[in-house]
N, C-alpha and C. Protein backbone atom coordinates (compact mmCIF):
# COMPACT_ATOMS: atom_id res chain seq x y z
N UNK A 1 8.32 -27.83 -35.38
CA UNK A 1 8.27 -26.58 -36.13
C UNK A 1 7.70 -26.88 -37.51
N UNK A 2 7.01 -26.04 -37.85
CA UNK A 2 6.42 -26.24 -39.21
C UNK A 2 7.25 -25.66 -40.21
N UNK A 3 6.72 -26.28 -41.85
CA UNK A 3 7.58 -25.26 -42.93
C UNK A 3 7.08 -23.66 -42.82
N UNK A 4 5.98 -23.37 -42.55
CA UNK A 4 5.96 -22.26 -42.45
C UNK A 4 6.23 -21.06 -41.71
N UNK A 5 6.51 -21.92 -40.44
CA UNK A 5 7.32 -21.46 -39.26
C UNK A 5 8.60 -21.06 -39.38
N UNK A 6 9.50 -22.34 -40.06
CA UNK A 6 10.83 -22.26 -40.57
C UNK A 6 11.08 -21.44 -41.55
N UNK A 7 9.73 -20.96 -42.48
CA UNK A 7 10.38 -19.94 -43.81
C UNK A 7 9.97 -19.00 -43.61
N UNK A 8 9.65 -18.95 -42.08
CA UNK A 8 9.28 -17.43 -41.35
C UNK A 8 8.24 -16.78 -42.22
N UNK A 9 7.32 -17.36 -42.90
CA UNK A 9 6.46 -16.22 -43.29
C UNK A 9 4.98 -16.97 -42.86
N UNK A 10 5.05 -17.19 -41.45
CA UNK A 10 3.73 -17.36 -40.39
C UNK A 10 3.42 -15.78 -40.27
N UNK A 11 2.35 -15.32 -39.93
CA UNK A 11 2.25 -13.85 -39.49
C UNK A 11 2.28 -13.59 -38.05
N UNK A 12 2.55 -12.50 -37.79
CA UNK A 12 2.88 -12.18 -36.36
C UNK A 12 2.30 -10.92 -35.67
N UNK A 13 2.15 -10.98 -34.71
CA UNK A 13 1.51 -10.03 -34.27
C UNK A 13 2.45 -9.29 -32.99
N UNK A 14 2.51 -8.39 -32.36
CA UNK A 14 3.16 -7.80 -31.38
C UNK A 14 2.01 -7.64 -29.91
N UNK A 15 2.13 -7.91 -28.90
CA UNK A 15 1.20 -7.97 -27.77
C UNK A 15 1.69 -7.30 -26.41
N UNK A 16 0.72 -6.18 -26.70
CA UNK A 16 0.82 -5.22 -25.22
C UNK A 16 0.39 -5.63 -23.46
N UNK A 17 0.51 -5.83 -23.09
CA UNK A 17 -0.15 -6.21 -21.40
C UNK A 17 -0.07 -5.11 -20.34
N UNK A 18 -1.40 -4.85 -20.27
CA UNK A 18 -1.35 -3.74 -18.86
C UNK A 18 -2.15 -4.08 -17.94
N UNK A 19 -1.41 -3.77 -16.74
CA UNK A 19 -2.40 -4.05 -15.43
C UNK A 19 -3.30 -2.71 -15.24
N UNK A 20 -4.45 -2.44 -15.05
CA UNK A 20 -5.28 -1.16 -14.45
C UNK A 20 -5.85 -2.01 -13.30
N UNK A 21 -5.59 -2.63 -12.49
CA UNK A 21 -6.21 -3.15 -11.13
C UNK A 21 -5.20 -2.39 -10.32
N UNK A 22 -6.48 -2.30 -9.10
CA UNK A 22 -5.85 -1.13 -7.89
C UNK A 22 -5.00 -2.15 -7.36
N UNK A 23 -5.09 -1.73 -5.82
CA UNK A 23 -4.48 -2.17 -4.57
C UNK A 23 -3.60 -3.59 -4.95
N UNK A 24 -4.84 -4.39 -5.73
CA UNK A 24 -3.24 -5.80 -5.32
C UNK A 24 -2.94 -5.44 -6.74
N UNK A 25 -3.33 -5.43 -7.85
CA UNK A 25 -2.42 -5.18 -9.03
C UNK A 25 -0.50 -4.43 -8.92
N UNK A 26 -1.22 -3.34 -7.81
CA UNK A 26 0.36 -2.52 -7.68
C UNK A 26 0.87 -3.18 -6.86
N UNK A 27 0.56 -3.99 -5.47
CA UNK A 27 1.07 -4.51 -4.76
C UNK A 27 1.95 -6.15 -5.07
N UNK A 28 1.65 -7.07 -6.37
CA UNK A 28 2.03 -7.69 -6.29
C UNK A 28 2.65 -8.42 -8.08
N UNK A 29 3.56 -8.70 -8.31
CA UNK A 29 3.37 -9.08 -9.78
C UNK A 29 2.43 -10.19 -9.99
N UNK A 30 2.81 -10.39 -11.31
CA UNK A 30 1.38 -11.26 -12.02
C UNK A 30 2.44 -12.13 -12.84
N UNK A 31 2.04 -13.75 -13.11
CA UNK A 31 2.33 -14.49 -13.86
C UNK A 31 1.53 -14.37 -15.16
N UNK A 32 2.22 -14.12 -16.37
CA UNK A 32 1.34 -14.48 -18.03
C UNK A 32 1.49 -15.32 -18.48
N UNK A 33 0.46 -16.67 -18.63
CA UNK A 33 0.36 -17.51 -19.26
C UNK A 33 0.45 -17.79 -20.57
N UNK A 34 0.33 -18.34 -21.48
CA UNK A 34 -0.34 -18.20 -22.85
C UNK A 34 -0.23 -19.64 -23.29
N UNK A 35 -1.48 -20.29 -23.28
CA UNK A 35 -1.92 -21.72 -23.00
C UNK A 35 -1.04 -22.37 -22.16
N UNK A 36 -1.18 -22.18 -20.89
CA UNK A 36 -0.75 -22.75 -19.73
C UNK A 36 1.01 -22.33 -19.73
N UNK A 37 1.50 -22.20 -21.10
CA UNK A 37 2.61 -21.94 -20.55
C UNK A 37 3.53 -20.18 -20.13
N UNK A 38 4.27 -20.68 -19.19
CA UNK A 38 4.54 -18.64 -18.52
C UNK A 38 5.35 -18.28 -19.72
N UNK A 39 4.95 -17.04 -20.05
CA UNK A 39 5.67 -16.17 -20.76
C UNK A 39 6.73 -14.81 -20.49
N UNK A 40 5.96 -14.40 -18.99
CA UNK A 40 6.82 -13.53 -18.63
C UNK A 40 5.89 -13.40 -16.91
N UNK A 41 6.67 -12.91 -16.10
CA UNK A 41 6.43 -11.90 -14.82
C UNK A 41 6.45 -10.44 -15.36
N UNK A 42 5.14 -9.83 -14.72
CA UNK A 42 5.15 -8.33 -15.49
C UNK A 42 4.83 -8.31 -13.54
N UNK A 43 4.73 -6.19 -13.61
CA UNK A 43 4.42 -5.88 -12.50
C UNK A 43 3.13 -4.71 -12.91
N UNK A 44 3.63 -4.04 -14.23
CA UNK A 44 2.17 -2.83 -14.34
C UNK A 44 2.21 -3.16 -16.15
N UNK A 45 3.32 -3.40 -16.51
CA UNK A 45 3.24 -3.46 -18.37
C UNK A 45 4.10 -4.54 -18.81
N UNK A 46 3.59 -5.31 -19.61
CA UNK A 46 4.85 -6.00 -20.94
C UNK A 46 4.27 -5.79 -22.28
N UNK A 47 5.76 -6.20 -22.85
CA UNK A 47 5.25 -5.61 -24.27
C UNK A 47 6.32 -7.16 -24.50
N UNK A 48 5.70 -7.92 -25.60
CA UNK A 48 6.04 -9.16 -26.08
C UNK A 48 5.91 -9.17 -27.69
N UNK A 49 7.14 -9.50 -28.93
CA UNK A 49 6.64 -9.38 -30.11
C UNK A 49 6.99 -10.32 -30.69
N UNK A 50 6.30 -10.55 -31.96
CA UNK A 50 6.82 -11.41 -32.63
C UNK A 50 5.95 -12.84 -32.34
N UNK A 51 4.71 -12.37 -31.87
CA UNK A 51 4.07 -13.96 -31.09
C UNK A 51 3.41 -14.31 -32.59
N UNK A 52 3.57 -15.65 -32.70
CA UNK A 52 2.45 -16.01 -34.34
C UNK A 52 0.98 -16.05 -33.90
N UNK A 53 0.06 -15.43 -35.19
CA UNK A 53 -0.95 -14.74 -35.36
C UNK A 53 -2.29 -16.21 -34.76
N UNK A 54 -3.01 -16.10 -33.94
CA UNK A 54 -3.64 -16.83 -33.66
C UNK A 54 -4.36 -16.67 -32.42
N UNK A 55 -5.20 -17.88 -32.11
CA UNK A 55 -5.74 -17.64 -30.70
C UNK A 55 -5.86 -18.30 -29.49
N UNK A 56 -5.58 -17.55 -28.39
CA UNK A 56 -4.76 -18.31 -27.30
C UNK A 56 -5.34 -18.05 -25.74
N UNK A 57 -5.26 -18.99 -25.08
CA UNK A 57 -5.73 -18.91 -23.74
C UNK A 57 -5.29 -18.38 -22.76
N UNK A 58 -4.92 -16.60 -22.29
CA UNK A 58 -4.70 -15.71 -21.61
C UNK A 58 -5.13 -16.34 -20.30
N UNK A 59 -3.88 -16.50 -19.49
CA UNK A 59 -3.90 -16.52 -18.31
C UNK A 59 -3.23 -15.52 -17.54
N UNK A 60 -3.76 -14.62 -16.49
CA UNK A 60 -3.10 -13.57 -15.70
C UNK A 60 -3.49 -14.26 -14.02
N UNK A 61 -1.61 -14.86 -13.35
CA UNK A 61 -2.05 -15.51 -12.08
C UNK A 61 -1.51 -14.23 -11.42
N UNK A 62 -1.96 -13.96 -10.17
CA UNK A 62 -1.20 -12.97 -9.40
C UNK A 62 -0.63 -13.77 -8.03
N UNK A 63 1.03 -13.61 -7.53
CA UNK A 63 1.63 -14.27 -7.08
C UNK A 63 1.03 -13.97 -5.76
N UNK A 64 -0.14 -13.47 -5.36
CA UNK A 64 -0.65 -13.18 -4.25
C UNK A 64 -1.86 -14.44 -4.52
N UNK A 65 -1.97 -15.99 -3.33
CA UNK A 65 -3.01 -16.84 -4.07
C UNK A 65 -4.00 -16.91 -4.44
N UNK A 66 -4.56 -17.53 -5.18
CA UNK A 66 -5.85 -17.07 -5.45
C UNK A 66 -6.97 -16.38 -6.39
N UNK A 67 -5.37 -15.59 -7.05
CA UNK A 67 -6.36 -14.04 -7.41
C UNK A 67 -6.14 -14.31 -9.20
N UNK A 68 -6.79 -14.84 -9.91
CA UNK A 68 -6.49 -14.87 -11.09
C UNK A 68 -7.48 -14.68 -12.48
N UNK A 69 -7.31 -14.61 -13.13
CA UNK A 69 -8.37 -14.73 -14.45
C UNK A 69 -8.07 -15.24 -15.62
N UNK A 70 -8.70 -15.73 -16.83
CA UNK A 70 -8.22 -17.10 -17.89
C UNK A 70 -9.11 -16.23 -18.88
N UNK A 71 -8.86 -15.63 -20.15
CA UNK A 71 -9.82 -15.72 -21.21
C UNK A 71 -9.30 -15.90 -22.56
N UNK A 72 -9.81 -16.30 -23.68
CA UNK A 72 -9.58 -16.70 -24.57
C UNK A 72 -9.26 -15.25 -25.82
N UNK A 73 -7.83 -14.99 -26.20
CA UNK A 73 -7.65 -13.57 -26.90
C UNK A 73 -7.22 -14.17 -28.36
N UNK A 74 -7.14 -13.98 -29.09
CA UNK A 74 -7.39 -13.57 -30.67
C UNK A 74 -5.74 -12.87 -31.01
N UNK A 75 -4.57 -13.51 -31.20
CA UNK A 75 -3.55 -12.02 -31.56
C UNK A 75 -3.41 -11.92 -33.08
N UNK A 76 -3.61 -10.79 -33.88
CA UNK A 76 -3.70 -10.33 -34.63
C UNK A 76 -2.11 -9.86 -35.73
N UNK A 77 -2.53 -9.74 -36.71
CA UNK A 77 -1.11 -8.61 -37.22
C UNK A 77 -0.90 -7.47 -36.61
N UNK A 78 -0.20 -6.88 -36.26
CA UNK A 78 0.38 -6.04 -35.91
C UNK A 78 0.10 -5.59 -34.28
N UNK A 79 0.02 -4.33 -33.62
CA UNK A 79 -0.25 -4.05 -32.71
C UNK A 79 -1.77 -4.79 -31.46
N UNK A 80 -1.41 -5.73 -30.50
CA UNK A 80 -2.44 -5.79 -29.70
C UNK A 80 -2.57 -5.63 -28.71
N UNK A 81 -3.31 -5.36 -27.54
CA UNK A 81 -3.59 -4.75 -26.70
C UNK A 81 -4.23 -5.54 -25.67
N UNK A 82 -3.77 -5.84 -24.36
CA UNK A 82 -4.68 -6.74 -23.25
C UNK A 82 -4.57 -6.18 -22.18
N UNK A 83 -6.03 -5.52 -21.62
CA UNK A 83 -5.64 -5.09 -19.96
C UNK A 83 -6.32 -6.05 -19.02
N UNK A 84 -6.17 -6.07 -18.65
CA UNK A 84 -6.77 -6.56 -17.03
C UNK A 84 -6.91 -5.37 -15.88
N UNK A 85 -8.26 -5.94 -15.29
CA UNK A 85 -8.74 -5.03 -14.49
C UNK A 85 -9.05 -5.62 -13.27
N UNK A 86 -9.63 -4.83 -11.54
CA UNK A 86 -10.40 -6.20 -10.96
C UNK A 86 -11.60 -6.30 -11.30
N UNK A 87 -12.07 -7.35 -10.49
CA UNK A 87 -13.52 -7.22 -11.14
C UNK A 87 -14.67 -7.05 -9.74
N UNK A 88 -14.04 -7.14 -8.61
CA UNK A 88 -14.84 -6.21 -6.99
C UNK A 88 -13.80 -5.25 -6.73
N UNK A 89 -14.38 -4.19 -6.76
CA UNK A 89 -13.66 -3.45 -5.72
C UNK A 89 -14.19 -3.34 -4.42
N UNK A 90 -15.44 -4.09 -3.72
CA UNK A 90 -15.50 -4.21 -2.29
C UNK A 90 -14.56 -4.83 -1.76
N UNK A 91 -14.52 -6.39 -2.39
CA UNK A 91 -13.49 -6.90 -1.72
C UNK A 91 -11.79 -6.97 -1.62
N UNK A 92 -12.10 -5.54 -2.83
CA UNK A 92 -10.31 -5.11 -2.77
C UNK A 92 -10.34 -3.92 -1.48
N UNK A 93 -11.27 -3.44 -1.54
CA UNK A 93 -11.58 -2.13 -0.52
C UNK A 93 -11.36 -2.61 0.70
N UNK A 94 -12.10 -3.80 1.35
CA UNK A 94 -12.46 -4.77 2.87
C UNK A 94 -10.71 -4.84 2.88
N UNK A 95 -10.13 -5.30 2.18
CA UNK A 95 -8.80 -5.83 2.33
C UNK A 95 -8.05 -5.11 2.72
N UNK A 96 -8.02 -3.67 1.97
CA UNK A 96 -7.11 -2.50 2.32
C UNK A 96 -7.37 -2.19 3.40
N UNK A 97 -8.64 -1.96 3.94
CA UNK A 97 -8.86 -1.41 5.09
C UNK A 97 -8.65 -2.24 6.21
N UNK A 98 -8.30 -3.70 6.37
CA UNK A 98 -8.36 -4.62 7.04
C UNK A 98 -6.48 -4.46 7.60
N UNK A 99 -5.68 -4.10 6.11
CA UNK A 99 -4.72 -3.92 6.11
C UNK A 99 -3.89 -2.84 6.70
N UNK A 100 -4.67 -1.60 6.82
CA UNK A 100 -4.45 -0.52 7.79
C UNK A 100 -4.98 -0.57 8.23
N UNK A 101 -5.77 -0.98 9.55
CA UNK A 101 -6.23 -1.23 10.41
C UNK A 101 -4.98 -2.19 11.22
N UNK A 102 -3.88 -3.35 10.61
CA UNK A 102 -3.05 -3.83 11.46
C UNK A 102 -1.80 -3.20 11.66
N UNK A 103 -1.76 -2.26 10.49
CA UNK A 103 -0.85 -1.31 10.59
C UNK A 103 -0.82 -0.26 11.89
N UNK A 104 -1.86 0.17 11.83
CA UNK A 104 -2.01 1.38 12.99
C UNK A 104 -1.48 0.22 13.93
N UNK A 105 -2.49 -0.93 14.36
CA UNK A 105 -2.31 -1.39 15.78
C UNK A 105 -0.64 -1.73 15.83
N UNK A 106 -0.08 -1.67 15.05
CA UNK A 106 1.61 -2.04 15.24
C UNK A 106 1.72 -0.87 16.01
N UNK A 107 1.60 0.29 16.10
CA UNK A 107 1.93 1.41 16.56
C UNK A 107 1.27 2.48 17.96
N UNK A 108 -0.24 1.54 18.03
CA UNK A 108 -0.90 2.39 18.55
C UNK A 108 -1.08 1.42 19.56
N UNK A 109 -1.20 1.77 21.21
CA UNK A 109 -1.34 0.61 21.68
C UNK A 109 -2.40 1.03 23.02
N UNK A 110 -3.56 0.19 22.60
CA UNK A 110 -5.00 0.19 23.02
C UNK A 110 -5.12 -0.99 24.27
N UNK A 111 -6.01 0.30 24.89
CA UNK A 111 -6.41 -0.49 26.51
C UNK A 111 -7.15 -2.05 26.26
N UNK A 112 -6.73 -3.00 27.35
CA UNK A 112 -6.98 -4.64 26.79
C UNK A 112 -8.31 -4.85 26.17
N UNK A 113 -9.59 -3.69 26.60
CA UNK A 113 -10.94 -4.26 26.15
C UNK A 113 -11.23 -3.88 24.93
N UNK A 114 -10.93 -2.49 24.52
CA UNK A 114 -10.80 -2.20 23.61
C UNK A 114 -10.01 -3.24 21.99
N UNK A 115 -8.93 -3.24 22.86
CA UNK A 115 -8.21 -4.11 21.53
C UNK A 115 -8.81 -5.37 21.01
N UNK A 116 -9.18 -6.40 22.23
CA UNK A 116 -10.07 -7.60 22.11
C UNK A 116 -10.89 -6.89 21.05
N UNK A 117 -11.96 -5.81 21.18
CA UNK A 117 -12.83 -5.60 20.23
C UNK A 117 -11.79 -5.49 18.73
N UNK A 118 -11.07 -4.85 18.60
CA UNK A 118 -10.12 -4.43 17.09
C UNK A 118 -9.80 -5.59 16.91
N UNK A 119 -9.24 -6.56 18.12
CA UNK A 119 -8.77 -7.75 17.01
C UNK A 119 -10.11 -8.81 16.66
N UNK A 120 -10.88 -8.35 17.50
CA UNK A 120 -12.02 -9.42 16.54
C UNK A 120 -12.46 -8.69 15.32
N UNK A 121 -12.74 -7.23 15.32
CA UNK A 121 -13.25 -6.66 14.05
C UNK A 121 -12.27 -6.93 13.06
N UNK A 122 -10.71 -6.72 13.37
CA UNK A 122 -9.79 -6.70 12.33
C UNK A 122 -9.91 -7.88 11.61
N UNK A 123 -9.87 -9.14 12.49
CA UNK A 123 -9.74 -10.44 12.21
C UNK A 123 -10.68 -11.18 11.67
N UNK A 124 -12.21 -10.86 11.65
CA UNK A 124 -13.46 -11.15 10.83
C UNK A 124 -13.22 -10.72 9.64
N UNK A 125 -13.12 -9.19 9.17
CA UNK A 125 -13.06 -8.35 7.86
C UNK A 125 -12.05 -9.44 7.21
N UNK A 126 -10.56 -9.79 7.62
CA UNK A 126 -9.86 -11.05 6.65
C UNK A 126 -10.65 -12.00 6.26
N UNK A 127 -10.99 -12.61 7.35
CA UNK A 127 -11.40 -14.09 7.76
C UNK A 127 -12.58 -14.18 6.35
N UNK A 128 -13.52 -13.07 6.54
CA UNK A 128 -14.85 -12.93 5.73
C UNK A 128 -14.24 -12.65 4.29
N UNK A 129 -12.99 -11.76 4.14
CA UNK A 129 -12.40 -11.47 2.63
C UNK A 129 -11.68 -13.18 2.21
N UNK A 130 -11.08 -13.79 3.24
CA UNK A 130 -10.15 -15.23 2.52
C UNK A 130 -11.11 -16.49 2.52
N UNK A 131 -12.56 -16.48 3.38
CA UNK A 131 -13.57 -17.26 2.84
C UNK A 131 -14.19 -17.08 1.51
N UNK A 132 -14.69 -16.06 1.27
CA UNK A 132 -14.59 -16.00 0.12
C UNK A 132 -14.10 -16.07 -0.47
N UNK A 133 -12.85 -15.86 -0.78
CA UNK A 133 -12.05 -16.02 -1.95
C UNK A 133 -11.52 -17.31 -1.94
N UNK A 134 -11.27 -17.86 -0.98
CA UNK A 134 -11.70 -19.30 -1.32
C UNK A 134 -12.64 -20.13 -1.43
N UNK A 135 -13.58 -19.91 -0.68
CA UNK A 135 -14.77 -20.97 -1.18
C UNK A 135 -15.34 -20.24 -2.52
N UNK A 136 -15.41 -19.26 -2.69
CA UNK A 136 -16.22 -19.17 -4.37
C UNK A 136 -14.86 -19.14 -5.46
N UNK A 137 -13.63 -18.88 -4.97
CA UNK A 137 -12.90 -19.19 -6.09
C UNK A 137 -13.45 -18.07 -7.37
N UNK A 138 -13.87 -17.35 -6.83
CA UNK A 138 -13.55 -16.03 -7.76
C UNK A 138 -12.47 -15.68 -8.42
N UNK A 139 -12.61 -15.44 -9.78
CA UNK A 139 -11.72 -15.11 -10.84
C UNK A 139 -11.46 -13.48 -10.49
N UNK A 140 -10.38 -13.21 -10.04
CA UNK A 140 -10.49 -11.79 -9.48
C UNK A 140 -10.47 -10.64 -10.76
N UNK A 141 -9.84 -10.98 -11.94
CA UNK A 141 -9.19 -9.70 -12.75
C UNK A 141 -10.42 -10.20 -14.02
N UNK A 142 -10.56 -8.82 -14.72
CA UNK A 142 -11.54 -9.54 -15.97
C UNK A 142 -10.26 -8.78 -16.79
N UNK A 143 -10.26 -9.79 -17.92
CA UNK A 143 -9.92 -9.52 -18.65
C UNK A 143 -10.07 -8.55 -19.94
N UNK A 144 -9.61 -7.69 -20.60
CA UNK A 144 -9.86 -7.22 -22.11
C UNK A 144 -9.03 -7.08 -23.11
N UNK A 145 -9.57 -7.39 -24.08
CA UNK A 145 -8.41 -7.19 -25.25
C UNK A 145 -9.19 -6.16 -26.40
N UNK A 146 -7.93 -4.92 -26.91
CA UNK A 146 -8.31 -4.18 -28.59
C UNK A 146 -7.56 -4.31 -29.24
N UNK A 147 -8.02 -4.64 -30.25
CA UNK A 147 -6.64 -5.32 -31.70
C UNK A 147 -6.76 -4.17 -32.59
């Protein structure tokens, strides 16, 4: 701890966090970093105060694997502001639809040739959404910050 830390007159800033990402944003919480270390589990908002005034390496992991983004934010005196967004919505779109699509088949139950066809279509649309997202290792959420 520093003396200036200890005589409390470091400056401080207060820091807002909002999720605006669709489908997995609502579907799953998010880990907040702030230089590697967690600060909180949020699910759509946190509000954190009192952080000292400086600049720091924003990490947003989402406990779904994979899906994350890292940028470098600035916190200020008083009020700041960080959303995160995604940054495809095709491949949030492929997913959902991949996702009701196994839903129905829980319920709906299709003659054997037919289904062979649904489970190969169903099962490519993943297969093609979790190759990607693993082999390019896409940063899924972009980040923003207004101070």
């Amino acid at each position: 701890m520093s003396i200036e830390e200890y005589l409390g007159i470091v400056e401080k800033g207060n820091l807002e966090i909002e999720d605006k990402s669709s489908m997995m944003g609502m579907s799953f919480p998010h880990k907040i970093l702030f230089n590697g270390q967690q600060l909180c589990i949020m699910k759509k908002k946190a509000k954190i105060s009192g952080i000292p005034c400086g600049k720091y390496k924003l990490t947003v992991q989402s406990m779904f694997p994979f899906i994350s983004a890292e940028a470098e934010i600035d916190i200020k005196q008083g009020e700041n502001k960080v959303t995160f967004t995604d940054k495809e919505k095709f491949w949030d779109l492929l997913f959902t639809i991949d996702m009701i699509l196994m839903v129905v088949h829980w319920f709906v139950h299709l003659p054997d040739n037919i289904d062979l066809i649904y489970r190969i279509v169903t099962d490519g649309y993943f297969i093609i959404w979790l190759i990607y997202e693993w082999a390019i290792r896409k940063k899924y959420f972009k980040i923003s910050m207004l101070n």
